[in-house]
N, C-alpha and C. Protein backbone atom coordinates (compact mmCIF):
# COMPACT_ATOMS: atom_id res chain seq x y z
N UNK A 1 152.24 80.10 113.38
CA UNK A 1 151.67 81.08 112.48
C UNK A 1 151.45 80.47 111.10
N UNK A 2 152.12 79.48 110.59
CA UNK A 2 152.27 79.10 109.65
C UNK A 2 150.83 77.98 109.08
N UNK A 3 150.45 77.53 110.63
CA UNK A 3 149.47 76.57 110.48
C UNK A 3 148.41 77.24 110.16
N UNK A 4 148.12 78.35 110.87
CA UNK A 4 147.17 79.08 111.16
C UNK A 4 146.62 79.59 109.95
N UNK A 5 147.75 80.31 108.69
CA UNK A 5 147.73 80.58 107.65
C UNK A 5 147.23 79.90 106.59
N UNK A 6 147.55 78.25 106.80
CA UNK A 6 147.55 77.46 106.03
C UNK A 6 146.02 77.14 106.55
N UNK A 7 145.48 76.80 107.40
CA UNK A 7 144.00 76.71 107.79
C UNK A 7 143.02 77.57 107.08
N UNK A 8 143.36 79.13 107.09
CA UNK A 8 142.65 80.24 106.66
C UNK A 8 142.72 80.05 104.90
N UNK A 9 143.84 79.80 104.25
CA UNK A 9 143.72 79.38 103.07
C UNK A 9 142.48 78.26 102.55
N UNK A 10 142.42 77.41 103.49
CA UNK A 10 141.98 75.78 103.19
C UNK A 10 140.13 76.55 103.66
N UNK A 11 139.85 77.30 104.55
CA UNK A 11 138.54 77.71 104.54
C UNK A 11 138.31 78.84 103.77
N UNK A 12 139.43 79.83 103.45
CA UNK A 12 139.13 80.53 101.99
C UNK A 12 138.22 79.95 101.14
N UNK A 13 139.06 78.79 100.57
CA UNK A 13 138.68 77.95 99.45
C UNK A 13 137.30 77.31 99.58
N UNK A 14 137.24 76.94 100.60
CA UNK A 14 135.93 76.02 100.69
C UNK A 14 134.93 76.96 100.82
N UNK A 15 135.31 77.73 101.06
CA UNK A 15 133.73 79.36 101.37
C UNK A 15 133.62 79.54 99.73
N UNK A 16 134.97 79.78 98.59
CA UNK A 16 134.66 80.06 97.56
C UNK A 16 134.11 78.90 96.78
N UNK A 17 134.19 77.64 96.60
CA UNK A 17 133.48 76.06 96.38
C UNK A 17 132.15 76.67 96.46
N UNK A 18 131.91 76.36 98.18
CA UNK A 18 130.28 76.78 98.33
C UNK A 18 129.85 77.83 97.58
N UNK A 19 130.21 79.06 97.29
CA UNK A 19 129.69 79.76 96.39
C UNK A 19 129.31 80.07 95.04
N UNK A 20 130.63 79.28 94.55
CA UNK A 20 130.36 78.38 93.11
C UNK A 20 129.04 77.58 93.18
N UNK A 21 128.98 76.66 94.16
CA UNK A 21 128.01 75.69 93.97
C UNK A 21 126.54 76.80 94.01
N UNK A 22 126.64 77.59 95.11
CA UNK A 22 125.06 78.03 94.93
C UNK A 22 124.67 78.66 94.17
N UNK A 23 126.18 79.51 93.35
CA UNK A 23 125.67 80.20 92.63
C UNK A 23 124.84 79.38 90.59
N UNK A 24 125.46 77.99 90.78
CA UNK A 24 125.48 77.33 89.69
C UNK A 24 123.70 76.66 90.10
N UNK A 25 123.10 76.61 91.19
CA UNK A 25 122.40 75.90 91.66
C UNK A 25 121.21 76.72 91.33
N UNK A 26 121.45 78.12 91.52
CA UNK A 26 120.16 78.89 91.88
C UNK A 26 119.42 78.68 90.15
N UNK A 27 118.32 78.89 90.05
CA UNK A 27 117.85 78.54 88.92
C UNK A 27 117.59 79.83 88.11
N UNK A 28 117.80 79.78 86.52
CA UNK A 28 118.39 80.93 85.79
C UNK A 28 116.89 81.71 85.42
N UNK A 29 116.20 80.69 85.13
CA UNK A 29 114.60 81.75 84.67
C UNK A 29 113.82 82.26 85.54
N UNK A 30 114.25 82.33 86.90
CA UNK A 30 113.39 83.37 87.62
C UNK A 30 114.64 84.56 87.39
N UNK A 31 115.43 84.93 87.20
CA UNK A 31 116.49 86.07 87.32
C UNK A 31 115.42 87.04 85.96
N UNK A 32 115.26 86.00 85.01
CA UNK A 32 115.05 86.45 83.64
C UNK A 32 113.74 86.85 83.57
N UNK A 33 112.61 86.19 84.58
CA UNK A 33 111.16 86.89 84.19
C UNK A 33 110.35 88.27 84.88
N UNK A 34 109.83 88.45 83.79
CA UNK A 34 109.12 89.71 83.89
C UNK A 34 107.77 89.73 83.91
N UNK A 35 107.08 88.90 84.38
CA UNK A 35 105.87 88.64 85.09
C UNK A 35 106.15 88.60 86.08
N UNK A 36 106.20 89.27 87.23
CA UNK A 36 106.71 88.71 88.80
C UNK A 36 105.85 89.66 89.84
N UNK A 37 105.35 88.51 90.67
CA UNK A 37 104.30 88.55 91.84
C UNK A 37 104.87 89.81 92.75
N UNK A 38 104.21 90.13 93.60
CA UNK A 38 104.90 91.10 95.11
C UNK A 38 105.06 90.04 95.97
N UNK A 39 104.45 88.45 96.20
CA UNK A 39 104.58 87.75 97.04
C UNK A 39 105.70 86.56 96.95
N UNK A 40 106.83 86.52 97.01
CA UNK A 40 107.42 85.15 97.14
C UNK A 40 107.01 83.85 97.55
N UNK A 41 105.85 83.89 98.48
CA UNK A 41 105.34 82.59 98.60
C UNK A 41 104.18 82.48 98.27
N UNK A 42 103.86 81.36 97.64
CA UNK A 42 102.54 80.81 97.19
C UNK A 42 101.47 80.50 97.74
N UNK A 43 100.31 81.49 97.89
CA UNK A 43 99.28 81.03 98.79
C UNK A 43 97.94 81.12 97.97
N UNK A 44 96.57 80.88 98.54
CA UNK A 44 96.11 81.50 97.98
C UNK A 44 95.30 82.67 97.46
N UNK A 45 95.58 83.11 98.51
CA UNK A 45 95.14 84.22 98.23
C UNK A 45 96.51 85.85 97.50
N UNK A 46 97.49 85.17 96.50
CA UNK A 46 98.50 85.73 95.98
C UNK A 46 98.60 84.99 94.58
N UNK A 47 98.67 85.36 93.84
CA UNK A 47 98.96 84.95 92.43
C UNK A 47 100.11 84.39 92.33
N UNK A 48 100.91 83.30 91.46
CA UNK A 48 101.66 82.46 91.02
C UNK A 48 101.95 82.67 89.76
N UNK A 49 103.05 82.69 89.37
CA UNK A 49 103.56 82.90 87.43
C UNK A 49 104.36 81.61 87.27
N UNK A 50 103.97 81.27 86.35
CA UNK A 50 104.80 80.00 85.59
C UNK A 50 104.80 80.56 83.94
N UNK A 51 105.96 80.51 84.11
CA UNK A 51 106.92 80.92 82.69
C UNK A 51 107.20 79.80 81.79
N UNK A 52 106.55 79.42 79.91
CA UNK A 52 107.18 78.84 79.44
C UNK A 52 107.54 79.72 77.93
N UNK A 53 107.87 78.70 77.29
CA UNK A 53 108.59 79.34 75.59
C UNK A 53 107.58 80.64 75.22
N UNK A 54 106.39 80.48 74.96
CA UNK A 54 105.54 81.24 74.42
C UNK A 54 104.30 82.58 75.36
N UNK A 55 104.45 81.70 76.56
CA UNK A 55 103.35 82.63 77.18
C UNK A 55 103.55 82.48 79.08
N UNK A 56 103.25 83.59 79.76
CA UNK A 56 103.37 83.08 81.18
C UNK A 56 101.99 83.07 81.60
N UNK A 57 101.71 81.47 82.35
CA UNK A 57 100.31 81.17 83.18
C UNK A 57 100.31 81.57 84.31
N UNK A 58 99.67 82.92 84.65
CA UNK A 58 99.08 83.26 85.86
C UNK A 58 97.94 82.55 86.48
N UNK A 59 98.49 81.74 87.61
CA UNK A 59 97.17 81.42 88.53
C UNK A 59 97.06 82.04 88.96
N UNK A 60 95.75 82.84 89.23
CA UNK A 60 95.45 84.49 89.62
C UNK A 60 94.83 83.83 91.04
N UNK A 61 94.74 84.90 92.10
CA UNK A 61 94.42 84.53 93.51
C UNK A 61 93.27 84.00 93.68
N UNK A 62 92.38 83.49 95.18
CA UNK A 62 91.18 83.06 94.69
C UNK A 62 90.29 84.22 94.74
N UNK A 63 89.18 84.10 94.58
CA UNK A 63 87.85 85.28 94.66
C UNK A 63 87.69 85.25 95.44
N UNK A 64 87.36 86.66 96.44
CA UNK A 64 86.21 87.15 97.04
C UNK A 64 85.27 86.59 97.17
N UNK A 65 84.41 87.16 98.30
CA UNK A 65 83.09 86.58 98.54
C UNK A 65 82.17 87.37 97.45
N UNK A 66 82.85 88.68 96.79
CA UNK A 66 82.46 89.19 95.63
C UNK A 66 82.43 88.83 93.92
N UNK A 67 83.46 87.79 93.98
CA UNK A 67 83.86 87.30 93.02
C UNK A 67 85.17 87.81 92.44
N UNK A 68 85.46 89.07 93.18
CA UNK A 68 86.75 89.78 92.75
C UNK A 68 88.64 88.72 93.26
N UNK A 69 89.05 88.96 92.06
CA UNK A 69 90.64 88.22 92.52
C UNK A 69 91.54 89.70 92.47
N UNK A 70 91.96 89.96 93.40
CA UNK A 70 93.19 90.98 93.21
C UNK A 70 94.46 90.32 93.36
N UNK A 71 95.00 90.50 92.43
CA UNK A 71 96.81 90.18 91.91
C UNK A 71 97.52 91.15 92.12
N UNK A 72 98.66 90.83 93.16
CA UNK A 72 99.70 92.12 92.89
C UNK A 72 100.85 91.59 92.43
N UNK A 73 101.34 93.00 91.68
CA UNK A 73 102.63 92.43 91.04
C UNK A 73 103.49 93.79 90.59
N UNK A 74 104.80 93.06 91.21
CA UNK A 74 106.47 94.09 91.04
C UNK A 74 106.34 94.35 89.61
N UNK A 75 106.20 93.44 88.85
CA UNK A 75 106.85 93.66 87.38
C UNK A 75 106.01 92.97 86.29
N UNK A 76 104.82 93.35 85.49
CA UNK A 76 103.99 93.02 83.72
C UNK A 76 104.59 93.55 83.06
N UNK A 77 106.07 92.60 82.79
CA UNK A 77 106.24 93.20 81.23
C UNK A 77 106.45 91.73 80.38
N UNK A 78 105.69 91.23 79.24
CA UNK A 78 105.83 90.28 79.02
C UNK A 78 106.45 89.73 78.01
N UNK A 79 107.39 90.88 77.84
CA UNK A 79 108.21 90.75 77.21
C UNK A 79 108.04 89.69 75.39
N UNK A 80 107.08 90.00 74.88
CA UNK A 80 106.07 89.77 73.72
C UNK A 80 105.58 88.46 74.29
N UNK A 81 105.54 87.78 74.82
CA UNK A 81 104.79 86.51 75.49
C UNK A 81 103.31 87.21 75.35
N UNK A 82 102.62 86.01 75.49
CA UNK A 82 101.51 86.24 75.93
C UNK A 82 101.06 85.70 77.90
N UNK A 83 100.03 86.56 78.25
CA UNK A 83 99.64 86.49 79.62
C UNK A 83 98.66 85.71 79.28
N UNK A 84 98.62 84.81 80.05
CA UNK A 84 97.28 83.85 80.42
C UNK A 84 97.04 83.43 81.74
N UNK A 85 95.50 84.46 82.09
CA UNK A 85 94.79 84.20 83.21
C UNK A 85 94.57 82.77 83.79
N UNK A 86 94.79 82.42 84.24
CA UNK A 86 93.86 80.75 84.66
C UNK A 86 92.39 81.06 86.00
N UNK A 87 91.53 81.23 84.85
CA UNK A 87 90.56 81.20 85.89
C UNK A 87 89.21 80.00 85.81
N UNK A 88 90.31 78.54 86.11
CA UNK A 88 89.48 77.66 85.94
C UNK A 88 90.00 76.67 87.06
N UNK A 89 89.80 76.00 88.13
CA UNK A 89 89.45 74.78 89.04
C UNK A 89 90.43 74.13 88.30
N UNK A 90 90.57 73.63 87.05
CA UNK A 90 91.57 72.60 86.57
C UNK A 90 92.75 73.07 86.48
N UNK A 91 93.06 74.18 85.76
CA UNK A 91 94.06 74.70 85.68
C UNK A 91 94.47 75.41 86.94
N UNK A 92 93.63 75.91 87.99
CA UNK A 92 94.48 76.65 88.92
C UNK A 92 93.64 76.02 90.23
N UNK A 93 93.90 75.43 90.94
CA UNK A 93 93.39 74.76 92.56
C UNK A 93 93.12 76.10 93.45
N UNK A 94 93.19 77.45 93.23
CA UNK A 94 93.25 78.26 94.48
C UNK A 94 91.69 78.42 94.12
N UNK A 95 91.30 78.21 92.79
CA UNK A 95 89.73 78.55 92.56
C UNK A 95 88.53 77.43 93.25
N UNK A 96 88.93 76.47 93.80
CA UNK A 96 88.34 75.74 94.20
C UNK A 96 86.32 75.99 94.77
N UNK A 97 86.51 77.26 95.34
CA UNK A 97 85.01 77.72 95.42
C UNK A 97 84.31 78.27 94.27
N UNK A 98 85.33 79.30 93.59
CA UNK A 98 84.23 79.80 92.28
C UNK A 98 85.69 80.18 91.87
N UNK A 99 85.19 80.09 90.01
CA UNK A 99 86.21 81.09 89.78
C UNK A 99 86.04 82.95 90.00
N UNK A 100 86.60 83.36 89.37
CA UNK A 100 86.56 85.09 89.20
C UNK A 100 85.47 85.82 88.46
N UNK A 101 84.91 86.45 89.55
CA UNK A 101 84.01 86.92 88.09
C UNK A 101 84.43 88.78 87.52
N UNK A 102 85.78 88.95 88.02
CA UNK A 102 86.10 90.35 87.96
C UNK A 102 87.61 90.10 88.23
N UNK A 103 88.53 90.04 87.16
CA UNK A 103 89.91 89.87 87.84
C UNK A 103 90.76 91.00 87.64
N UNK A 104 91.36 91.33 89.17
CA UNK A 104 92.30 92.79 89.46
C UNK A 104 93.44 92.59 89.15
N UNK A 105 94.53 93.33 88.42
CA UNK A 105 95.78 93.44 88.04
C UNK A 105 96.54 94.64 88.54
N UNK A 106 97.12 94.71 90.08
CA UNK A 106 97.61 96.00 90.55
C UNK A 106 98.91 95.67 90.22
N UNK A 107 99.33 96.56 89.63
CA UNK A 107 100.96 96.97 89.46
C UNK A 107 101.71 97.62 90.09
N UNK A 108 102.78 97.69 90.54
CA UNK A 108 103.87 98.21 91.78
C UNK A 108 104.04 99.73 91.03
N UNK A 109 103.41 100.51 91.69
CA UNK A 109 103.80 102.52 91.23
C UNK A 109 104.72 102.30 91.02
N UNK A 110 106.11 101.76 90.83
CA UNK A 110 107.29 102.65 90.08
C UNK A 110 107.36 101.61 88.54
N UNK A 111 106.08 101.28 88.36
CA UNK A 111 106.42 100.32 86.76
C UNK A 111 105.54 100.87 86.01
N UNK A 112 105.92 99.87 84.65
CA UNK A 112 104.96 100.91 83.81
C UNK A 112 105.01 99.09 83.17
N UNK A 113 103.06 99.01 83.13
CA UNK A 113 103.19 97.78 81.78
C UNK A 113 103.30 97.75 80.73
N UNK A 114 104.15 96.62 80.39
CA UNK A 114 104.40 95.77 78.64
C UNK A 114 103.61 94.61 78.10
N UNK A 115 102.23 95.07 77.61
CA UNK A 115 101.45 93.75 77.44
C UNK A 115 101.41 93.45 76.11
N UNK A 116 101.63 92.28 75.65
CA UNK A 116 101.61 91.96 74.34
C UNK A 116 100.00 91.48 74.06
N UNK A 117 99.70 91.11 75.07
CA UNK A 117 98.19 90.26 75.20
C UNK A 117 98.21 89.23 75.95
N UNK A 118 96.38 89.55 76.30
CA UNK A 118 96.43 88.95 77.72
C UNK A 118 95.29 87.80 77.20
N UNK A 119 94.95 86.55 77.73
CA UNK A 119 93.88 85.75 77.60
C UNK A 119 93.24 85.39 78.92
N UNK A 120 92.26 85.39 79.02
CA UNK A 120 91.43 84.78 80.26
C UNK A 120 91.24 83.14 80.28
N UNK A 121 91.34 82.31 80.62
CA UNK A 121 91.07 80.70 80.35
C UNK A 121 90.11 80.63 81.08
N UNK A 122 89.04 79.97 81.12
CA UNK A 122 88.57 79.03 81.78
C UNK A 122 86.99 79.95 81.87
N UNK A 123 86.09 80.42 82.80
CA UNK A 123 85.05 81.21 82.93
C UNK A 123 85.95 82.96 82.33
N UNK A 124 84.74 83.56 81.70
CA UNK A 124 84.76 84.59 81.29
C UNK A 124 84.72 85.22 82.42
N UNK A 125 85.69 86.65 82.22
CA UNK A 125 85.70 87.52 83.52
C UNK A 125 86.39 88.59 82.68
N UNK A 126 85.51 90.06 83.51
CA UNK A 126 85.74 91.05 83.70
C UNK A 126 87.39 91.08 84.27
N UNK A 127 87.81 92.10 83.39
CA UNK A 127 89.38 92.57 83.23
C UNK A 127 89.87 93.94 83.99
N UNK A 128 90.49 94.03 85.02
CA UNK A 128 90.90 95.41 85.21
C UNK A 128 92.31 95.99 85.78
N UNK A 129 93.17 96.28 85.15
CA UNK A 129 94.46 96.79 85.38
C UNK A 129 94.74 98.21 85.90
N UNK A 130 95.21 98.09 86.96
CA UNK A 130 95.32 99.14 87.76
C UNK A 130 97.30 99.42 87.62
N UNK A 131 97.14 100.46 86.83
CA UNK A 131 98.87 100.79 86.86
C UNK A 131 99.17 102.43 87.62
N UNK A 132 99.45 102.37 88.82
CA UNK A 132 99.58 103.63 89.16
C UNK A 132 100.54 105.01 87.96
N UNK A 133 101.46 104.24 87.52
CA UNK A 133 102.30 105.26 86.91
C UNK A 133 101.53 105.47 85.28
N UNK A 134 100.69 104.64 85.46
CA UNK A 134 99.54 104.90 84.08
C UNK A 134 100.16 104.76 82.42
N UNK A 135 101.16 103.83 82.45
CA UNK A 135 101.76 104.11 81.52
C UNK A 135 101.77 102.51 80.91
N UNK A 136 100.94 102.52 79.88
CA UNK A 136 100.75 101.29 78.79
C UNK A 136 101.69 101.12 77.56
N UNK A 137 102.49 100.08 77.89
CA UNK A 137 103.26 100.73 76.13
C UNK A 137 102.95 99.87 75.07
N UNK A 138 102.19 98.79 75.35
CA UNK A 138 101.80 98.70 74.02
C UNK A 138 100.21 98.68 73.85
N UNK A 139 100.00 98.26 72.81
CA UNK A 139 98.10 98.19 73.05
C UNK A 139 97.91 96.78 72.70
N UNK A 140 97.12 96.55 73.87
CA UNK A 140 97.20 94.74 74.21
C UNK A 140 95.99 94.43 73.65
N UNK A 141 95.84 93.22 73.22
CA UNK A 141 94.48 92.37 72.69
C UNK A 141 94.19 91.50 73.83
N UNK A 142 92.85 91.99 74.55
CA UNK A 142 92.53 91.10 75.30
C UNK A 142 91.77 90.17 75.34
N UNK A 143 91.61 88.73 75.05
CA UNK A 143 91.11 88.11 74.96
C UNK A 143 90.07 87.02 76.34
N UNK A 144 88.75 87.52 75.99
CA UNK A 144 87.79 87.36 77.39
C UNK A 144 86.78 86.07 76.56
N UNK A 145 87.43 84.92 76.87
CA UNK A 145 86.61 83.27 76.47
C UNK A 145 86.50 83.92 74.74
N UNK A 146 84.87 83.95 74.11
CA UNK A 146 84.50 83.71 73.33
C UNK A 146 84.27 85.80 72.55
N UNK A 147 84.91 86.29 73.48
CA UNK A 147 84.65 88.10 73.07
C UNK A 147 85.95 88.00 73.02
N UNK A 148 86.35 89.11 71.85
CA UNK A 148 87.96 89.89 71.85
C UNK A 148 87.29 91.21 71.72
N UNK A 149 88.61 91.98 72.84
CA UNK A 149 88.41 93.41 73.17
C UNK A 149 90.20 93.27 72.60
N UNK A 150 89.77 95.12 72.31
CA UNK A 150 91.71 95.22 71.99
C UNK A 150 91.34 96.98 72.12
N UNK A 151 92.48 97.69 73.01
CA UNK A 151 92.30 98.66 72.77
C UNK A 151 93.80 99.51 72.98
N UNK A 152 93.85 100.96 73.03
CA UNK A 152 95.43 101.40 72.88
C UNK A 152 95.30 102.45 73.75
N UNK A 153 96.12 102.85 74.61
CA UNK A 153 96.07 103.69 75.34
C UNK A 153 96.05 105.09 75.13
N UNK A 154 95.58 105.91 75.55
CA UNK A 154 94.97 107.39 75.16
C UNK A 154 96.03 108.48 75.85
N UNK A 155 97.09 108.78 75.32
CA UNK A 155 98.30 109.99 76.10
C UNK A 155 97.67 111.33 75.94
């Protein structure tokens, strides 16, 4: 009995090790961002967020045979960052046929967006945010190439 005890101790420990380790492993700035896709894996036809100091780069999905990109996403709040579209071949590889000429922003019904401002890179494109719970909280400056639009939401 004694061994037996002493075994169960010795894999206690090593179950709690391993958990230390993964928990030290997992990486801290996805816990923290608030740009975040509905898709966990990267394809292309799903949008991608890369998070740095100042702004998060959305590679937005590729286009349609319409030119339309629809993006879905759990969570736009950008927490005063700025959003930047990538709708250019250099900056984002999923555009490889054309870029966007109309880019969709669906938001998950139980959120409400936080846009500080959004920029388009690369070809000018039509902007459209679809928030089911309809609720804008700040009034974003959107910036489309060489036009600025800015407007505030109407309660």
């Amino acid at each position: 009995m004694n061994f037996i005890t002493k075994t169960c101790s010795v894999i206690r420990l090593k179950a709690i090790d391993i958990s230390i380790l993964i928990v030290l492993l997992m990486p801290v700035a996805a816990t923290f961002a608030n740009v975040k896709t509905e898709s966990s894996t990267s394809n292309a036809n799903s949008p991608s967020v890369i998070e740095s100091a100042n702004q998060y780069l959305v590679k937005i999905a590729k286009a349609n045979d319409y030119g339309l990109s629809i993006n879905h996403f759990k969570e736009l709040n950008s927490r005063g960052k700025t959003i930047v579209l990538a709708n250019n071949y250099l900056v984002n590889p999923k555009l490889s046929a054309a870029p966007a000429k109309t880019i969709v922003l669906i938001l998950d019904d139980k959120e409400s967006a936080n846009i500080k401002q959004i920029r388009i890179e690369g070809r000018a494109a039509d902007l459209v945010l679809l928030a089911p719970q309809g609720k804008l909280r700040t009034s974003p400056a959107i910036w489309v190439s060489s036009e600025v639009l800015s407007g505030s939401p109407d309660f």
